[in-house]
C-alpha atoms as a PDB file:
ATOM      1  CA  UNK A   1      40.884  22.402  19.978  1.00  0.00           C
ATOM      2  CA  UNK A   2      37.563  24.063  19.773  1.00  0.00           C
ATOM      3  CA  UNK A   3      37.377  27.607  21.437  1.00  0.00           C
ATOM      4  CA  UNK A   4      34.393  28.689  23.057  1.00  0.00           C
ATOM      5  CA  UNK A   5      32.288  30.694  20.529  1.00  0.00           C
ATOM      6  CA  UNK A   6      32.411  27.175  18.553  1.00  0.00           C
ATOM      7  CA  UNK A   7      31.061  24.987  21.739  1.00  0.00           C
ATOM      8  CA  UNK A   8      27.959  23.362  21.084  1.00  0.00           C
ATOM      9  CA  UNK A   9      27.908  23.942  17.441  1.00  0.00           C
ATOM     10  CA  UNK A  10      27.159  19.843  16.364  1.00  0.00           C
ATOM     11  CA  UNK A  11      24.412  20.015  18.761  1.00  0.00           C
ATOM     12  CA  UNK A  12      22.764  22.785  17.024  1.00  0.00           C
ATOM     13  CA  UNK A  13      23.462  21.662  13.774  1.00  0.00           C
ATOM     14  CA  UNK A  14      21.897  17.843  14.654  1.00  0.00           C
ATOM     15  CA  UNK A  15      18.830  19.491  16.274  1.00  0.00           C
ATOM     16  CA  UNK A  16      18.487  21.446  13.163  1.00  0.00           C
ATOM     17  CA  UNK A  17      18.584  18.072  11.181  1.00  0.00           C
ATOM     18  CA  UNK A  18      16.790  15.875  13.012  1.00  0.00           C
ATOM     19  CA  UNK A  19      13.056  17.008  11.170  1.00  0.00           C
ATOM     20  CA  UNK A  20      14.777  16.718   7.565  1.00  0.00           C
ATOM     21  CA  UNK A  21      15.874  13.168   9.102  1.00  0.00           C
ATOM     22  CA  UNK A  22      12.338  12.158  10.303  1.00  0.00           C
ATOM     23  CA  UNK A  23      10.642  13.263   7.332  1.00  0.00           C
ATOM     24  CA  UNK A  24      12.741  11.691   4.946  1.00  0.00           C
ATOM     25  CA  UNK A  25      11.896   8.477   7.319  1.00  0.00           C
ATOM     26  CA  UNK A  26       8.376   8.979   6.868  1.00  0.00           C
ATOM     27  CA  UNK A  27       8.496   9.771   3.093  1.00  0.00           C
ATOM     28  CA  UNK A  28      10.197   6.414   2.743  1.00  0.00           C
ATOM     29  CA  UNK A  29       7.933   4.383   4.643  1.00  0.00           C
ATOM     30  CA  UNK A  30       4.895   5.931   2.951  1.00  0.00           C
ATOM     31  CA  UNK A  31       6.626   4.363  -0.698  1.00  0.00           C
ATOM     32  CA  UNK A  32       6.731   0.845   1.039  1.00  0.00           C
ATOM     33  CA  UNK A  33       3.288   1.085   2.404  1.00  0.00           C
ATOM     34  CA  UNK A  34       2.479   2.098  -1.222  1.00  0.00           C
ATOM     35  CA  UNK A  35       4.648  -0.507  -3.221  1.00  0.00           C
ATOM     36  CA  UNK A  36       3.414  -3.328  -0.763  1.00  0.00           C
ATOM     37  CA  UNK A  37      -0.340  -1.533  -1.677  1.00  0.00           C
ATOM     38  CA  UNK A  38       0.406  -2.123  -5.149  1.00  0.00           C
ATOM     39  CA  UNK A  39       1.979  -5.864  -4.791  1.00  0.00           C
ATOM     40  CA  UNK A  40      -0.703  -6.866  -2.843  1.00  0.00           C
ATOM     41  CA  UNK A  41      -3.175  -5.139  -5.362  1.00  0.00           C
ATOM     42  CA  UNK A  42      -2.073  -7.610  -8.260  1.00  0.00           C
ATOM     43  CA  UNK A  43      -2.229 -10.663  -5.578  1.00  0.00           C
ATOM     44  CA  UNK A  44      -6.107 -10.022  -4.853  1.00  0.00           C
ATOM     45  CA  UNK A  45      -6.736  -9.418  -8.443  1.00  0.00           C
ATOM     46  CA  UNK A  46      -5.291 -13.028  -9.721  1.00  0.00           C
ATOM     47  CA  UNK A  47      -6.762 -14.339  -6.321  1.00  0.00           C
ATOM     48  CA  UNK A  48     -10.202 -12.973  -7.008  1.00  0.00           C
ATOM     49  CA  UNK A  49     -10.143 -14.226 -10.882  1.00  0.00           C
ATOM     50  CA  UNK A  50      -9.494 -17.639 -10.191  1.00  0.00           C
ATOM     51  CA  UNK A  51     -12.212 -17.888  -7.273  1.00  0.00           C
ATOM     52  CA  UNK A  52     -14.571 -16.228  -9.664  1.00  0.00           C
ATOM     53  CA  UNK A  53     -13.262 -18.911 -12.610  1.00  0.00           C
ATOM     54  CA  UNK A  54     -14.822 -21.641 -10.211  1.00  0.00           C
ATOM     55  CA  UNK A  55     -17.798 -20.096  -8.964  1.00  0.00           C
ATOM     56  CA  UNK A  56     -16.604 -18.877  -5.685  1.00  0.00           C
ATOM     57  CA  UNK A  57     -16.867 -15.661  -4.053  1.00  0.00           C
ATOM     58  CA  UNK A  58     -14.623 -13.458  -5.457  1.00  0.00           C
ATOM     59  CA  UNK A  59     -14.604 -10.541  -3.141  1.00  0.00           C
ATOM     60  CA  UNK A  60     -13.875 -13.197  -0.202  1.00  0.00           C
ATOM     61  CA  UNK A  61     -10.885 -14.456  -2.309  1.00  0.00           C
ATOM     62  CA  UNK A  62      -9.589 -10.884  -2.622  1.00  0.00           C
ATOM     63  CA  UNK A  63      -9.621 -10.318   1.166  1.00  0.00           C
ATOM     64  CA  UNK A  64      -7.588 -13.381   1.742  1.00  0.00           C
ATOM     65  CA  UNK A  65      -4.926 -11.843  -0.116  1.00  0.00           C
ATOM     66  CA  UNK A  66      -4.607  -8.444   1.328  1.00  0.00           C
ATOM     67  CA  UNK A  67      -3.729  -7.367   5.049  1.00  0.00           C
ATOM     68  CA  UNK A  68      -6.323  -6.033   7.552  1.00  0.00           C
ATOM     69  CA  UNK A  69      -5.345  -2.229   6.993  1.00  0.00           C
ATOM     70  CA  UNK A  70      -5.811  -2.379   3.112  1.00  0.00           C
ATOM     71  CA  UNK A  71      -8.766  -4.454   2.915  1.00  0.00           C
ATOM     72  CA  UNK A  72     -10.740  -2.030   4.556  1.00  0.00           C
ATOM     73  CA  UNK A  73     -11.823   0.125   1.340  1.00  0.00           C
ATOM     74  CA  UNK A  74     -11.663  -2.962  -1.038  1.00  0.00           C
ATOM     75  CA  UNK A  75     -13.521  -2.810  -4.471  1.00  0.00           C
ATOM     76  CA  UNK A  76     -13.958  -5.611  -6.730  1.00  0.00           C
ATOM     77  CA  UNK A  77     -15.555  -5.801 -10.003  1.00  0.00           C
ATOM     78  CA  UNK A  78     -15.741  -9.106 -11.785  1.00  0.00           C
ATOM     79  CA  UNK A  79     -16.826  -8.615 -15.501  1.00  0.00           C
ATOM     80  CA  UNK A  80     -17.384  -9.750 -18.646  1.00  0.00           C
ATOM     81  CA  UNK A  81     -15.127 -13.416 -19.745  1.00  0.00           C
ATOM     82  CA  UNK A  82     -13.912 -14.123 -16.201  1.00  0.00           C
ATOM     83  CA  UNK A  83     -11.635 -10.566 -15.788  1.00  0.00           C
ATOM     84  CA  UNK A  84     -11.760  -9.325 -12.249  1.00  0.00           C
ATOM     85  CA  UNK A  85     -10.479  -5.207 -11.041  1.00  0.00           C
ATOM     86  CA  UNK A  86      -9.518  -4.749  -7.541  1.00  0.00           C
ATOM     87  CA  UNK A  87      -9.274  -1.237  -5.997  1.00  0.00           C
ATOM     88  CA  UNK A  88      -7.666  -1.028  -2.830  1.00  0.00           C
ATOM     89  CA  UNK A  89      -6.366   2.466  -0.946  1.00  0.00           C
ATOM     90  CA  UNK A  90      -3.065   3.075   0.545  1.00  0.00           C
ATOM     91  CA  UNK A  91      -3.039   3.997   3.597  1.00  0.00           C
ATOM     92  CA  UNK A  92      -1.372   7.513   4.978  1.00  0.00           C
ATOM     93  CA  UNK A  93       1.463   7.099   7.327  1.00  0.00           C
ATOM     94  CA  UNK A  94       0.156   9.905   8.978  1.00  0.00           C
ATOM     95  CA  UNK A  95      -3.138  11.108   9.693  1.00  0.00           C
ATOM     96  CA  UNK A  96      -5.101   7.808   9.583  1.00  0.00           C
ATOM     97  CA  UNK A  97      -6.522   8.682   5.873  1.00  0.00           C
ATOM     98  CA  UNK A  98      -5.860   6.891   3.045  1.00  0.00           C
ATOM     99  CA  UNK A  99      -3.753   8.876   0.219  1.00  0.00           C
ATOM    100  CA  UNK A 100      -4.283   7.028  -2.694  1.00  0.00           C
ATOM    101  CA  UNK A 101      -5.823   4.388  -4.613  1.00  0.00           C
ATOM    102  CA  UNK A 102      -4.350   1.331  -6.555  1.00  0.00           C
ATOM    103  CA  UNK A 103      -6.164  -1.139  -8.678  1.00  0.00           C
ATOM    104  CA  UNK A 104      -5.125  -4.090 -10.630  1.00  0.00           C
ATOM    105  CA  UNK A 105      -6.734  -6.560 -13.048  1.00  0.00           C
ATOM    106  CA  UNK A 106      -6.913  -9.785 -13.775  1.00  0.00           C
ATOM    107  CA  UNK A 107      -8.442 -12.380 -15.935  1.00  0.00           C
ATOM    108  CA  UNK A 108      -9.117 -16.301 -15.918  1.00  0.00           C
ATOM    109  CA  UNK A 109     -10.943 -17.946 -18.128  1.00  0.00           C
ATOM    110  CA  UNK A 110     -14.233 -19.669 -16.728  1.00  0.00           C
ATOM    111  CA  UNK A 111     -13.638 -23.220 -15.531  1.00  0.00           C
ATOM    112  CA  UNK A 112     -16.390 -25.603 -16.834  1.00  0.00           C
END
């Protein structure tokens, strides 16, 4: 049985954990948002090469593929023998900003 200088003491010590505990949430969810960033950065890119292979707009194709909060600062750059680059920045979980930016690249031959 707990005497009474010890009364309280798992409260204190889970209020003294619970910012460790919501920052290690946020860290985590700020790796998805960039892993799903990066996945979804190698999507556009193949999307955008094979609507540039047929003559269609690339940059459209590349939107298709992404979700509303990472198409905002899209980039793409089709050059040279049907090779597209997509740029794309990942979000911040916290401020609104972005913290990053991925790119991919892809390539599809021309379609005659």
């Amino acid at each position: 049985m707990p005497n009474a200088r010890e009364s309280g003491q798992a409260t204190v010590e889970l209020v003294a954990l619970l910012p460790v505990l919501a920052l290690a949430g946020l860290a985590v969810w700020q790796a998805v948002l960039a892993g799903q960033a990066v996945w979804l950065a190698g999507a556009a890119a193949r999307s955008a090469a094979r609507a540039a292979a047929i003559g269609a707009d690339p940059a459209l194709a590349a939107r298709r593929a992404l979700t509303p909060a990472l198409e905002r600062d899209l980039h793409v750059r089709v050059r040279d023998g049907g090779e597209v680059r997509v740029v794309i920045s990942v979000p911040a979980v916290l401020g609104g900003g972005r913290l990053t930016t991925v790119s991919s690249t892809a390539g599809f031959p021309p379609q005659t």
